[in-house]
Protein backbone atom coordinates (compact mmCIF):
# COMPACT_ATOMS: atom_id res chain seq x y z
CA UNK A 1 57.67 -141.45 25.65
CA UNK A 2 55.02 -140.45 23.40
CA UNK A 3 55.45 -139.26 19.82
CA UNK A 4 55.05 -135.33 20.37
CA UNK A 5 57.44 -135.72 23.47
CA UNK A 6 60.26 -137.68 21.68
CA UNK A 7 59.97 -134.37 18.67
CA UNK A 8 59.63 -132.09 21.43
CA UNK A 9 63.26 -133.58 23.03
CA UNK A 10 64.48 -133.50 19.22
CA UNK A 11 63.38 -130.12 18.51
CA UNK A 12 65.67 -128.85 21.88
CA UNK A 13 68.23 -130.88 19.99
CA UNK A 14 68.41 -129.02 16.68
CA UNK A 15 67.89 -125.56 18.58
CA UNK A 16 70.65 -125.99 21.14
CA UNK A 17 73.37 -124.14 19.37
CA UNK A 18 70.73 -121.48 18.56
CA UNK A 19 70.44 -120.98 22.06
CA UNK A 20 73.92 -120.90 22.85
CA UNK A 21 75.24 -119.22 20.05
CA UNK A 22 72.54 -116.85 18.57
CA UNK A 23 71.39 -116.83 15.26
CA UNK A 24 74.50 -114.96 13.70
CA UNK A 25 74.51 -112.98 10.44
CA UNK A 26 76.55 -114.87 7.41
CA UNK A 27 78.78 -112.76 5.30
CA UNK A 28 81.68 -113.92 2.85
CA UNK A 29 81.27 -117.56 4.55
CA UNK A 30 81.67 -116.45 7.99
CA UNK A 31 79.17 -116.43 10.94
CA UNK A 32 79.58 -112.76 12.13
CA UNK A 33 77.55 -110.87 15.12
CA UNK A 34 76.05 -107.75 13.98
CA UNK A 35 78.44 -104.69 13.69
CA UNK A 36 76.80 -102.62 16.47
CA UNK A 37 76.47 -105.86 18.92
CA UNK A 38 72.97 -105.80 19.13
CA UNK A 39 70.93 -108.59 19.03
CA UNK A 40 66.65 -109.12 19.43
CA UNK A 41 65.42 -112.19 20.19
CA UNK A 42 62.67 -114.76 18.46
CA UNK A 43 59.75 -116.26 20.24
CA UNK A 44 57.97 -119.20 19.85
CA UNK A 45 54.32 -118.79 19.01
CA UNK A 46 53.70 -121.77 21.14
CA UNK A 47 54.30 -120.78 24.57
CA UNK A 48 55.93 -117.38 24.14
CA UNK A 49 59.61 -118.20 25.55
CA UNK A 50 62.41 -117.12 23.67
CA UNK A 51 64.13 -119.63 21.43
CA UNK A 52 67.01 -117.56 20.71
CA UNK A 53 68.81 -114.15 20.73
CA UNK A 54 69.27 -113.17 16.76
CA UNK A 55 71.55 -110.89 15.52
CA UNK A 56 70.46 -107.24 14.49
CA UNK A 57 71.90 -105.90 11.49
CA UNK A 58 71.85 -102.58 10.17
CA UNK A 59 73.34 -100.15 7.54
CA UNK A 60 76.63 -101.91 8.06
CA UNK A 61 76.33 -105.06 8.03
CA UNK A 62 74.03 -105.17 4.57
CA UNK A 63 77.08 -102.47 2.96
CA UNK A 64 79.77 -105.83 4.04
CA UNK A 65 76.86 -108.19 2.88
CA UNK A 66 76.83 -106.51 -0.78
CA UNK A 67 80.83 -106.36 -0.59
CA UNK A 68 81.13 -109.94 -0.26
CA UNK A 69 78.87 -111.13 -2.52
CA UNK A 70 79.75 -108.25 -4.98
CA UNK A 71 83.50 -109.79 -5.20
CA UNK A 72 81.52 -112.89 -5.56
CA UNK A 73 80.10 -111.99 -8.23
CA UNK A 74 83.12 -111.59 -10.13
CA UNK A 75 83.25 -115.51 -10.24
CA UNK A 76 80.13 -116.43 -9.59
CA UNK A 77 78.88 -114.63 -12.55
CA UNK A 78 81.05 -116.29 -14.86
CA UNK A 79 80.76 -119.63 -13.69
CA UNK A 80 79.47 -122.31 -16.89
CA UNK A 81 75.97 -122.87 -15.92
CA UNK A 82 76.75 -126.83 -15.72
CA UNK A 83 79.00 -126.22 -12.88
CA UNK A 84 76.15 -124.15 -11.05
CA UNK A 85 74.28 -127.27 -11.93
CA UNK A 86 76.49 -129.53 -10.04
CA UNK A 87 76.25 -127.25 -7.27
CA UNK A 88 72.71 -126.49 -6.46
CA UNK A 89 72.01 -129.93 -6.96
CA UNK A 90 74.35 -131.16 -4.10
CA UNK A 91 72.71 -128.69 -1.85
CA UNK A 92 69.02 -129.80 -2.72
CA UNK A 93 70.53 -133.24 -1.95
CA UNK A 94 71.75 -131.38 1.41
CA UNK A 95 68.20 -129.99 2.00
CA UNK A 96 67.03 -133.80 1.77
CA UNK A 97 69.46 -134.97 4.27
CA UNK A 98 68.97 -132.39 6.78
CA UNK A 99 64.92 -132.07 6.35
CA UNK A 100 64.52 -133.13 10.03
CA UNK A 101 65.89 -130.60 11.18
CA UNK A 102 65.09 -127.87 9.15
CA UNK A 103 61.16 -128.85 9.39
CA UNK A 104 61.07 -129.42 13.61
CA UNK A 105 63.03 -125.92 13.50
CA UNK A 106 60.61 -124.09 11.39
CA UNK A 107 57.87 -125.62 13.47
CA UNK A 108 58.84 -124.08 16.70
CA UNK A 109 59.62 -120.51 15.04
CA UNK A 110 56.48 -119.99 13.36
CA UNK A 111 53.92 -122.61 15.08
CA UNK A 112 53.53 -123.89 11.98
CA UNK A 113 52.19 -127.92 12.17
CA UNK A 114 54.85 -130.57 11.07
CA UNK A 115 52.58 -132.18 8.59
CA UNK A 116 53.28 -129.44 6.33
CA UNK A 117 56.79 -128.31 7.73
CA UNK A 118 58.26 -131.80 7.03
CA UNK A 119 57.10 -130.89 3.19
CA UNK A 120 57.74 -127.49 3.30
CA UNK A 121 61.71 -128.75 3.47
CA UNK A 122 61.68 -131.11 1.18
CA UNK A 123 59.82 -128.74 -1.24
CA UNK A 124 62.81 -126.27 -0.68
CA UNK A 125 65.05 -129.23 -2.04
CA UNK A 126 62.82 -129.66 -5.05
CA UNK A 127 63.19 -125.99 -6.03
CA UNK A 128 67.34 -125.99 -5.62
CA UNK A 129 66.59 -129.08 -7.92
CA UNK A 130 64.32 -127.81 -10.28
CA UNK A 131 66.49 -124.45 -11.19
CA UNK A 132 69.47 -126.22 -11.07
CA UNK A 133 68.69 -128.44 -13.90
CA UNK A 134 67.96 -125.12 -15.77
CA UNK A 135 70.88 -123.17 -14.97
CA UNK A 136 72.88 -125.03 -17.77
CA UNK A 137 70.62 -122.90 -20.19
CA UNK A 138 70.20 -119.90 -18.29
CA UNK A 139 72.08 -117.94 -20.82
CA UNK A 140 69.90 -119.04 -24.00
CA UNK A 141 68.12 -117.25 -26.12
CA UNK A 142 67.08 -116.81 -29.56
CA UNK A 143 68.32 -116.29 -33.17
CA UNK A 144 66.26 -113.71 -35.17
CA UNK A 145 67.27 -113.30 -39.02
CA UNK A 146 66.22 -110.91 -41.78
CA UNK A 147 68.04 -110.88 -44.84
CA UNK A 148 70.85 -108.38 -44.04
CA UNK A 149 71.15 -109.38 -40.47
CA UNK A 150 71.12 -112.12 -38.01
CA UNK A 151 70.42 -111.00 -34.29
CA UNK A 152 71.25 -113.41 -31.59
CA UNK A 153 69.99 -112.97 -27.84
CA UNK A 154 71.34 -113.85 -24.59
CA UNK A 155 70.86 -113.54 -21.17
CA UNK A 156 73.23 -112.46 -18.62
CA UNK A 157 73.17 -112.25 -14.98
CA UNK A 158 72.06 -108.91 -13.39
CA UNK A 159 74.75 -108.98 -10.56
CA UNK A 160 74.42 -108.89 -6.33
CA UNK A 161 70.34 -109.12 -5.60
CA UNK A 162 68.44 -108.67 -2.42
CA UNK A 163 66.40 -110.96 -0.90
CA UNK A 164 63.53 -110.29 1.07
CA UNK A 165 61.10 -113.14 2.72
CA UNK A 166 58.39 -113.42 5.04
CA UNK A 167 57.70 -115.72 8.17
CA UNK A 168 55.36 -117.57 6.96
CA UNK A 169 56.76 -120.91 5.60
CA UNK A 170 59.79 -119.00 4.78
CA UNK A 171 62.76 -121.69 4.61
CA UNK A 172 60.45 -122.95 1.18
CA UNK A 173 59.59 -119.59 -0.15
CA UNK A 174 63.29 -118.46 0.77
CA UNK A 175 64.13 -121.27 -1.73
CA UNK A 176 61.78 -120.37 -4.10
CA UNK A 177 63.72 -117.21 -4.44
CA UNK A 178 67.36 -117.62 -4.21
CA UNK A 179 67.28 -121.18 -6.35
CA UNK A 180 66.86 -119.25 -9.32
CA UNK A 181 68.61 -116.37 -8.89
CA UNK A 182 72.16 -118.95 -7.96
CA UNK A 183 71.14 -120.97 -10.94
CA UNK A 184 71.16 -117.66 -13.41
CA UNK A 185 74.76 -116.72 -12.09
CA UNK A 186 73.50 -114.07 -9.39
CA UNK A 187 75.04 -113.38 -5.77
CA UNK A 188 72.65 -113.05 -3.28
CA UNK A 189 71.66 -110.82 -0.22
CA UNK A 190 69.01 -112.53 2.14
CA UNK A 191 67.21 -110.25 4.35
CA UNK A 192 64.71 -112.63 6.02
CA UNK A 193 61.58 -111.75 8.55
CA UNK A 194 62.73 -110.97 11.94
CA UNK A 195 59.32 -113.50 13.59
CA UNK A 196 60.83 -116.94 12.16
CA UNK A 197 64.82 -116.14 10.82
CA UNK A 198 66.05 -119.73 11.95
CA UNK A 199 66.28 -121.80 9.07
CA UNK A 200 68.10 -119.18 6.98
CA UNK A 201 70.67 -119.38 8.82
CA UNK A 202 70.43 -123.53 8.73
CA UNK A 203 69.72 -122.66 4.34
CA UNK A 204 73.40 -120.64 3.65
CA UNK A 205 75.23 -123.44 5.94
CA UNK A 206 73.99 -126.22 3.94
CA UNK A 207 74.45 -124.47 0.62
CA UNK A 208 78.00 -123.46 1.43
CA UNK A 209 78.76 -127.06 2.86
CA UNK A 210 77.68 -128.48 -0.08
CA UNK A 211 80.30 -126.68 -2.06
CA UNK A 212 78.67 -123.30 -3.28
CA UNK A 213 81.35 -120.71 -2.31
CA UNK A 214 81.39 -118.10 0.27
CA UNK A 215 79.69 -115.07 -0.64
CA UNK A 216 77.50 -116.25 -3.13
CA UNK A 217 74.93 -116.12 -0.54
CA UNK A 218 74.97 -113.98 2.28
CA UNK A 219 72.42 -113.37 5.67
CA UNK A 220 71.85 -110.12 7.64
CA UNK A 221 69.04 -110.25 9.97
CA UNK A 222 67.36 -107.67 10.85
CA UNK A 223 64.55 -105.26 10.70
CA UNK A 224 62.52 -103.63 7.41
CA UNK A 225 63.41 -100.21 8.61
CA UNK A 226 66.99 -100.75 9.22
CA UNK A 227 68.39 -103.79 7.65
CA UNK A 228 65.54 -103.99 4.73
CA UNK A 229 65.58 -100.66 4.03
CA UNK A 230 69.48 -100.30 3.50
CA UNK A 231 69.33 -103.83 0.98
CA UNK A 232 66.95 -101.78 -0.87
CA UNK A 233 68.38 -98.85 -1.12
CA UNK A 234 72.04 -99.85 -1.65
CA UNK A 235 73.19 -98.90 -5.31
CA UNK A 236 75.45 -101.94 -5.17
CA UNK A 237 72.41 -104.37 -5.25
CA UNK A 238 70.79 -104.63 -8.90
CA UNK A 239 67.08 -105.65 -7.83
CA UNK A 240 64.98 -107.01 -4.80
CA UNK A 241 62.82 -110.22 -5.18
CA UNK A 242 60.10 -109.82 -2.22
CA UNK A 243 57.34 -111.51 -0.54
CA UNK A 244 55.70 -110.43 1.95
CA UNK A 245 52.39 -107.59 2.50
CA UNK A 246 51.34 -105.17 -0.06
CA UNK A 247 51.76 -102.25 1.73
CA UNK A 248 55.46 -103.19 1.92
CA UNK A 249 56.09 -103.82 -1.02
CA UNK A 250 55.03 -100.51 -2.08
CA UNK A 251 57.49 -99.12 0.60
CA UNK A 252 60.06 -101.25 -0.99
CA UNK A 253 59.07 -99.64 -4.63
CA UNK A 254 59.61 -96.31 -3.22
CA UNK A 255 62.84 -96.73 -1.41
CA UNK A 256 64.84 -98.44 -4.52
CA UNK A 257 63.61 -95.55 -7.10
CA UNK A 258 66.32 -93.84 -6.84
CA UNK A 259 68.62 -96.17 -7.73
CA UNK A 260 66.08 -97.59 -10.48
CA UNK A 261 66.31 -100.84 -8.96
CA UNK A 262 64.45 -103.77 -10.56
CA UNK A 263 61.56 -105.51 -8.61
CA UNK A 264 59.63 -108.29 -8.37
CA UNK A 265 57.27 -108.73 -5.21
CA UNK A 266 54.73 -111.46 -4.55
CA UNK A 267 52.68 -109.61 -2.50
CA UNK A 268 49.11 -110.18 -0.81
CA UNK A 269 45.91 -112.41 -1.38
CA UNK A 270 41.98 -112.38 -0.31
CA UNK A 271 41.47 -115.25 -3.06
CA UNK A 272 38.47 -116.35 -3.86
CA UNK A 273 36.63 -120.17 -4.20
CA UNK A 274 33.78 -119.86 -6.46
CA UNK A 275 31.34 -122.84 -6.06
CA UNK A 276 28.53 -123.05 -8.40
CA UNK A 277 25.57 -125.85 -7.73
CA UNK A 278 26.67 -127.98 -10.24
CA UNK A 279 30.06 -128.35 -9.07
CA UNK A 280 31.16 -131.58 -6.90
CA UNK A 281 30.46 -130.11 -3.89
CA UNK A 282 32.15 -132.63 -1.28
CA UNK A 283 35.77 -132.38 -3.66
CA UNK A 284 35.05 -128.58 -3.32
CA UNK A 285 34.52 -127.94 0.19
CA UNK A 286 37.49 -130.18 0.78
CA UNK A 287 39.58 -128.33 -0.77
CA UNK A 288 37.97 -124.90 0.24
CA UNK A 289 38.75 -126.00 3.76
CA UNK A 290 42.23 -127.25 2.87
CA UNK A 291 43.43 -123.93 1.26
CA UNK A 292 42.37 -121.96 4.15
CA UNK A 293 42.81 -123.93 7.57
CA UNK A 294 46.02 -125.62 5.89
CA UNK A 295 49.18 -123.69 6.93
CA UNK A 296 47.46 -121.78 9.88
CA UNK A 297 45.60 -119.86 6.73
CA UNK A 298 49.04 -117.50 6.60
CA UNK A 299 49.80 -118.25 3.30
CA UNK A 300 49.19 -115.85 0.06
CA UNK A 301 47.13 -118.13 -1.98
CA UNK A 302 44.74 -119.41 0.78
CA UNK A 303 40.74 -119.40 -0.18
CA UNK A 304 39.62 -116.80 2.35
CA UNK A 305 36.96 -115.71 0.49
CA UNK A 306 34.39 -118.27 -0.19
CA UNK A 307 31.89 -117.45 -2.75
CA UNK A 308 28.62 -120.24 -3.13
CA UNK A 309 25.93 -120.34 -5.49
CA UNK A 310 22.75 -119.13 -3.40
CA UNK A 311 20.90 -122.37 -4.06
CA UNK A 312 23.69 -124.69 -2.21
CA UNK A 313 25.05 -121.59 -0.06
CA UNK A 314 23.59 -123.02 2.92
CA UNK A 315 24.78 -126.99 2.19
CA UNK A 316 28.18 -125.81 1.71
CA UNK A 317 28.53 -123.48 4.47
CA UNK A 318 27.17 -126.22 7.00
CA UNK A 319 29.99 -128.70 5.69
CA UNK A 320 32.31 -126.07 6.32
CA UNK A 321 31.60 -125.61 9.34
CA UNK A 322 31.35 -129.26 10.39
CA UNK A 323 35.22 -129.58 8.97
CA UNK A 324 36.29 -126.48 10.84
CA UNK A 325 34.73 -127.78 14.24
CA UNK A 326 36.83 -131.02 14.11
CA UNK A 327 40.32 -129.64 13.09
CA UNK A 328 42.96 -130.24 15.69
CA UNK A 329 44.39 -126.93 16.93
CA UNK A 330 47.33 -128.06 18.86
CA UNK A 331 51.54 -128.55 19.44
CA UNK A 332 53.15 -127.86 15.60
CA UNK A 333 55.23 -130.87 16.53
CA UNK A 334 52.36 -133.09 17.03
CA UNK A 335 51.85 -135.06 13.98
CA UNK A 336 48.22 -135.09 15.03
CA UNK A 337 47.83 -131.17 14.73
CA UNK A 338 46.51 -128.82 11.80
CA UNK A 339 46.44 -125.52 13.19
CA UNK A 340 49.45 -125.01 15.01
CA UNK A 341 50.21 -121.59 16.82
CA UNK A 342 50.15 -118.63 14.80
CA UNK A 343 53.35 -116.53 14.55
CA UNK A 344 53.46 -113.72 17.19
CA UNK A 345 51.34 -112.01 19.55
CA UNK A 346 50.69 -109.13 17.68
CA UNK A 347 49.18 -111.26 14.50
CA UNK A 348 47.37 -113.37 16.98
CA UNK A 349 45.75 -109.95 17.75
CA UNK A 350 45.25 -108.87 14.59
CA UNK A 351 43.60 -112.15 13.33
CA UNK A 352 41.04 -112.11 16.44
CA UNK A 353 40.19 -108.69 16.14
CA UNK A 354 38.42 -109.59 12.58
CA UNK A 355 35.96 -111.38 14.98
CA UNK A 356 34.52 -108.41 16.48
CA UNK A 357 34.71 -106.71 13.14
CA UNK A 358 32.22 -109.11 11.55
CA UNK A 359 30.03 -109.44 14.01
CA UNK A 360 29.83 -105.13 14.28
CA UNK A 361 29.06 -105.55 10.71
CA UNK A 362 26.27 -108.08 10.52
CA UNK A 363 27.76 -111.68 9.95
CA UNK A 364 27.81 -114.47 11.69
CA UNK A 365 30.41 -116.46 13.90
CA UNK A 366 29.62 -120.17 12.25
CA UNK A 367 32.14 -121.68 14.16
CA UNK A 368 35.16 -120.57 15.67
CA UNK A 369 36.57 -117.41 16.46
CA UNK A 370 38.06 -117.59 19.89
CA UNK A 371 41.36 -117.43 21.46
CA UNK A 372 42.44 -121.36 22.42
CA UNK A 373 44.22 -121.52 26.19
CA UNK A 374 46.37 -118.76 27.54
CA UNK A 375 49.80 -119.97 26.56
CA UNK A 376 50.81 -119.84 23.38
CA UNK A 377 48.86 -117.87 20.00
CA UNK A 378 46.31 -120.71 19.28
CA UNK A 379 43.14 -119.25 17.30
CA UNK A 380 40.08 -121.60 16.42
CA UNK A 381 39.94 -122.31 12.93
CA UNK A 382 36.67 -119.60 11.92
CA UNK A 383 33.83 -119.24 9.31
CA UNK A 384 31.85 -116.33 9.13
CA UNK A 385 28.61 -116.74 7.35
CA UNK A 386 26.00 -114.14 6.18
CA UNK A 387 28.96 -111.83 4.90
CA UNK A 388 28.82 -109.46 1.92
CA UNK A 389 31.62 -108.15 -0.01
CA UNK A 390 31.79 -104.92 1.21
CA UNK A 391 32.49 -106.09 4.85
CA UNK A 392 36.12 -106.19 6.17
CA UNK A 393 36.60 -109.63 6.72
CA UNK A 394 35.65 -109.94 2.94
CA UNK A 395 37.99 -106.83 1.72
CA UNK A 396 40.88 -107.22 3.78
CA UNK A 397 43.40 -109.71 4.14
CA UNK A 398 43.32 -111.64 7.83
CA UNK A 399 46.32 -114.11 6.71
CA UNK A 400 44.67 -116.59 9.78
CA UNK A 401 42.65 -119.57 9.55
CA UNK A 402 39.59 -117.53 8.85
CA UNK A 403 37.20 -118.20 5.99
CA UNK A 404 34.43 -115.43 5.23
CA UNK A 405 31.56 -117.02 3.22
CA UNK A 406 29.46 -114.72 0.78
CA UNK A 407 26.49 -115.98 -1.28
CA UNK A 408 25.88 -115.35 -5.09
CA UNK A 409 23.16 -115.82 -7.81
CA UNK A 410 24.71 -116.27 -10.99
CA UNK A 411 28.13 -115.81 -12.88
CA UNK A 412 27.84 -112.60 -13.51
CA UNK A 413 27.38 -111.63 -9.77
CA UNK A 414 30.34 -114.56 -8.61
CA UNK A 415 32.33 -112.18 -11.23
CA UNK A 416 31.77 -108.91 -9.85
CA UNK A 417 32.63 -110.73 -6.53
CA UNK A 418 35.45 -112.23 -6.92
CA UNK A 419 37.07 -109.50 -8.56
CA UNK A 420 35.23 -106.47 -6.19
CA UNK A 421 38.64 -106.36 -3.78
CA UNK A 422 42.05 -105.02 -4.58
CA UNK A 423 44.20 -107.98 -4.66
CA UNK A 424 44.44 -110.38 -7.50
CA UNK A 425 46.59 -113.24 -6.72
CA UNK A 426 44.76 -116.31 -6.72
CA UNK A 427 41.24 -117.57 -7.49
CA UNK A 428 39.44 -121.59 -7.57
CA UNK A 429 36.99 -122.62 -9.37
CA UNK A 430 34.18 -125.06 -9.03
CA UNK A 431 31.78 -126.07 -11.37
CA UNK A 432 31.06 -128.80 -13.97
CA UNK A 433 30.17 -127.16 -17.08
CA UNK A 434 33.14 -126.54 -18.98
CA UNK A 435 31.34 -123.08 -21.18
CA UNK A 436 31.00 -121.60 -17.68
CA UNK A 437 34.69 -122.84 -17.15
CA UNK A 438 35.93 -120.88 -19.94
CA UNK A 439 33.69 -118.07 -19.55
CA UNK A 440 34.70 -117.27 -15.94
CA UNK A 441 38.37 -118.14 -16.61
CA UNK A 442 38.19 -115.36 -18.79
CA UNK A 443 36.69 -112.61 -16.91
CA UNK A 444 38.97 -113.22 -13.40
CA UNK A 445 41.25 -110.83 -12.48
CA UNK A 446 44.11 -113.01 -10.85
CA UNK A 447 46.88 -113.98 -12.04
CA UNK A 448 46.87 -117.48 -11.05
CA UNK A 449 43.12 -119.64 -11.39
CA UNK A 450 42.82 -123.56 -10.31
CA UNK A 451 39.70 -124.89 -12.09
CA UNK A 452 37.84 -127.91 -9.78
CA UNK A 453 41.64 -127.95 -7.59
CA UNK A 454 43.26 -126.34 -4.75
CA UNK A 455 46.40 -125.21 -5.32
CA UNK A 456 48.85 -127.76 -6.97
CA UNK A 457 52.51 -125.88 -8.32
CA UNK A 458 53.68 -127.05 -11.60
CA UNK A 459 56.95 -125.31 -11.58
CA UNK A 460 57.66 -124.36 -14.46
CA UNK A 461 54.48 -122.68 -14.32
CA UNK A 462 54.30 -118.85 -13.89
CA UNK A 463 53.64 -117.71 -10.27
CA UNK A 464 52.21 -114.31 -9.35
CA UNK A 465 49.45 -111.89 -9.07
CA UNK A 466 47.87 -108.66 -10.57
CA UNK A 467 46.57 -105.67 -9.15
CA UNK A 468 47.73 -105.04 -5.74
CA UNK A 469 49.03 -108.99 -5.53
CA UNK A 470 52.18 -108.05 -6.99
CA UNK A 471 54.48 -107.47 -9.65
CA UNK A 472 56.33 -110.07 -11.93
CA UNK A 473 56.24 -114.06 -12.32
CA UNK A 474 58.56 -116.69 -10.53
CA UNK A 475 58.56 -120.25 -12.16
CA UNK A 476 60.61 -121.56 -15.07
CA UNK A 477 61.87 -119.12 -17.21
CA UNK A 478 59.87 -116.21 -15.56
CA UNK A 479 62.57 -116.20 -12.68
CA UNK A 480 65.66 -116.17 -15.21
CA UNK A 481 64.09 -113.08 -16.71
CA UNK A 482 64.04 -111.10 -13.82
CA UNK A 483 67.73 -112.34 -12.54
CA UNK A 484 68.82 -111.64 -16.08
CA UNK A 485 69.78 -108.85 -18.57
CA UNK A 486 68.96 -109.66 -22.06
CA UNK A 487 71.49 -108.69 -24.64
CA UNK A 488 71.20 -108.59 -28.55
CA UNK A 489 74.23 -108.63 -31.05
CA UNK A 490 73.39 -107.82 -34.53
CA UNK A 491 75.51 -110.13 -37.55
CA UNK A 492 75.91 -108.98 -41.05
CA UNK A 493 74.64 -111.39 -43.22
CA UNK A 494 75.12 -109.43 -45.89
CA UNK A 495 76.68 -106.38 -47.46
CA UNK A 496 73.80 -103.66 -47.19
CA UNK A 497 73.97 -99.46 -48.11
CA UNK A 498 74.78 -97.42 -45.01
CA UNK A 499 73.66 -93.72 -45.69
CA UNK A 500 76.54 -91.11 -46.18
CA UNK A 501 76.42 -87.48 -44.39
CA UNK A 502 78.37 -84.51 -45.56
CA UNK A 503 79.60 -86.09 -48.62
């Protein structure tokens, strides 16, 4: 039996139950069908047959969900932060032991190729991991004296949040969300996307098995405009952490208002990989190429745009395109393949349809940019060359393995570039001279920059974006901010005059 057979037979394995079960909501530490009955079901991206039926939540089901983890809360909440440590670091130990199967799970719900799936898990661990070690500390803060008082800080938790995450990669970015917001004493709500809801379900199992209790964490799947929109406008839940498109989370903004809910999206990229001519141009397109056809490109902080000095535009552009032409485009389960399958049908549409956009527009198709077989949503890994910045493949975000390449003369022009779109998440920089380093640095608008690196997290690092990228930072103490309420009691240190009225 070859390799990609003998995952294949594993894969049916791990998604029997699926099959024969559904993938069932989660509330209070119970697996519960959805209170009206209903269910939709989840395709995979690589051949377009259901995997499962999934459970379709509604008003109902998210007003139990914020019930459960709202009594909870009540314990949760008070719980010493070195017994939350204990916790979340059995589960990432969990997350370890059950990588397998979250990874060959993930792969056949979003297409996405097990070279990075098999990470993707064990990244998830490394998150639970990371908080958990700070959730001893979560409620520090700071001592501020004058001489007649002493004010001390603290930070408490905010209560029940909602959780909102996308389908891209979403068992890691799931993790990236609810780690911190278990370590800081929160209950949780977990709303994830309706195209890849699997290993959520496989996520509040593990945690719960590994001793966090039940309704701490809580699934309802579902759709934004039933299930998403009642977790963000419920008054019971105290803010919503989201990922997912900009347009969203502007929706999202809107719809918790009223209940002046806090927020904190990560929201969409077109980031941009500035090479100048003195950069090392081979390290560069490397990881150009790596940032964009990595992933299936459906990641936030991918390089779509790439922006080359003029006098190596055409060097760099040709070595692109000599990459692109040899990727593997296959099975996700494959340990051969880059580009797996991308999600669904409809973004399989979407992506292509840039094709035909650039070419109305005046670039051209480098390599690429065609529809692979007739089973399944594989797209060619894509450059467009010739490209300006006012084109749509340079303004809009494609979230496929599509790289638009625009030329420019100097800094001041890779400036006005870069930051000439309406996103701000991300940017890379290439270039050996460390004034021109600084100097660029300085003038990006994004809210994360990698200088002569793709994208390597550090995390206690801040993570987000500006602009229309977002709003907030995950990462360290960042994410216990926004999970937390800071409170100040003022001391006497002294006696001190308090003014008298009416006397």
């Amino acid at each position: 039996m070859s390799v990609l057979a003998d995952n294949i037979a594993r894969a049916e394995d791990y998604l029997a139950r699926f099959r024969e079960m559904g993938v069932m909501n989660h509330i209070a530490g119970a697996s519960v069908a959805a209170h009206s009955g209903e269910w939709f079901e989840t395709l995979s991206p690589v051949d377009l047959k259901p995997l499962a039926k999934v459970a379709k939540g509604g008003k109902a089901d998210i007003d139990r969900a914020v019930a459960a983890a709202t009594e909870a809360f009540r314990t949760w909440g008070k719980t010493p932060g070195e017994e939350r440590r204990r916790i979340l670091l059995r589960v990432a130990d969990a997350i370890e032991a059950r990588a397998e199967e979250i990874a060959f799970t993930e792969c056949m719900d979003t297409g996405q190729a097990l070279r990075f799936m098999s990470k993707a898990a064990l990244r998830g661990a490394e998150n639970f991991r990371f908080f958990a070690q700070q959730a001893a500390g979560a409620e520090d803060g700071k001592a501020l004296r004058t001489e007649t008082q002493m004010n001390v800080t603290s930070r408490r938790p905010i209560g029940p949040v909602g959780v909102i995450t996308p389908w891209n990669t979403p068992f890691m970015l799931s993790t990236w969300k609810i780690a911190p917001a278990l370590a800081a004493g929160c209950t949780v709500v977990h709303k994830p996307a309706e195209f890849s809801p699997m290993t959520a379900k496989l996520l509040v199992e593990i945690a719960e098995e590994a001793g966090l209790p039940k309704g701490v964490l809580n699934l309802v799947n579902g759709f934004g405009e039933d299930a998403g929109r009642a977790l963000t406008e419920h008054p019971g839940i105290k803010a919503i952490a989201f990922v997912g498109e900009s347009r969203t989370g502007a929706m999202i903004m809107a719809q918790g208002a009223a209940t002046l809910k806090r927020v904190h999206f990560e929201l969409g990229g077109k980031n941009p990989v500035i090479v100048f001519d003195d950069a090392d141009l081979e390290r560069a397109v490397d990881a150009a190429t790596f940032m964009i056809y990595s992933l299936n490109g459906e990641r936030c902080t991918s390089s779509s745009r790439l922006l080359v000095q003029d006098t190596v535009y055409d060097q760099v552009t040709a070595r692109v395109a000599e990459v692109a032409g040899r990727i593997k485009v296959g099975h996700p389960l494959d340990p051969a393949t880059v580009v797996g399958p991308l999600i669904h049908p409809e973004h399989e549409a979407k992506v292509l349809s840039y094709v035909a956009k650039a070419r109305a527009e005046g670039a051209t198709v480098a390599v690429g940019g065609a529809k692979i077989g007739e089973a399944g949503c594989y797209v060619q890994p894509t450059l467009f060359t010739n490209a300006t910045n006012d084109m749509a493949i340079a303004q809009e975000e494609i979230f496929g393995p599509v790289l638009t390449a625009i030329p420019f003369r100097d800094e001041e022009e890779a400036l006005s570039l870069a930051n000439g779109v309406q996103y701000g998440l991300a940017a890379y920089l290439w270039t050996s001279d460390l004034g021109r380093a600084m100097h660029m640095t300085d003038g990006l608008a994004a809210g994360m920059i990698w200088v002569n690196s793709e994208n390597v997290r550090h995390l206690p690092a801040p993570f987000g974006g500006v602009k229309s990228s977002g709003i907030g930072r995950d990462g360290g103490d960042w994410s216990f901010d926004f999970y937390s309420e800071t409170v100040n009691v003022s001391f006497p240190r002294q006696m001190h005059k308090i003014p008298k009225l009416g006397g």
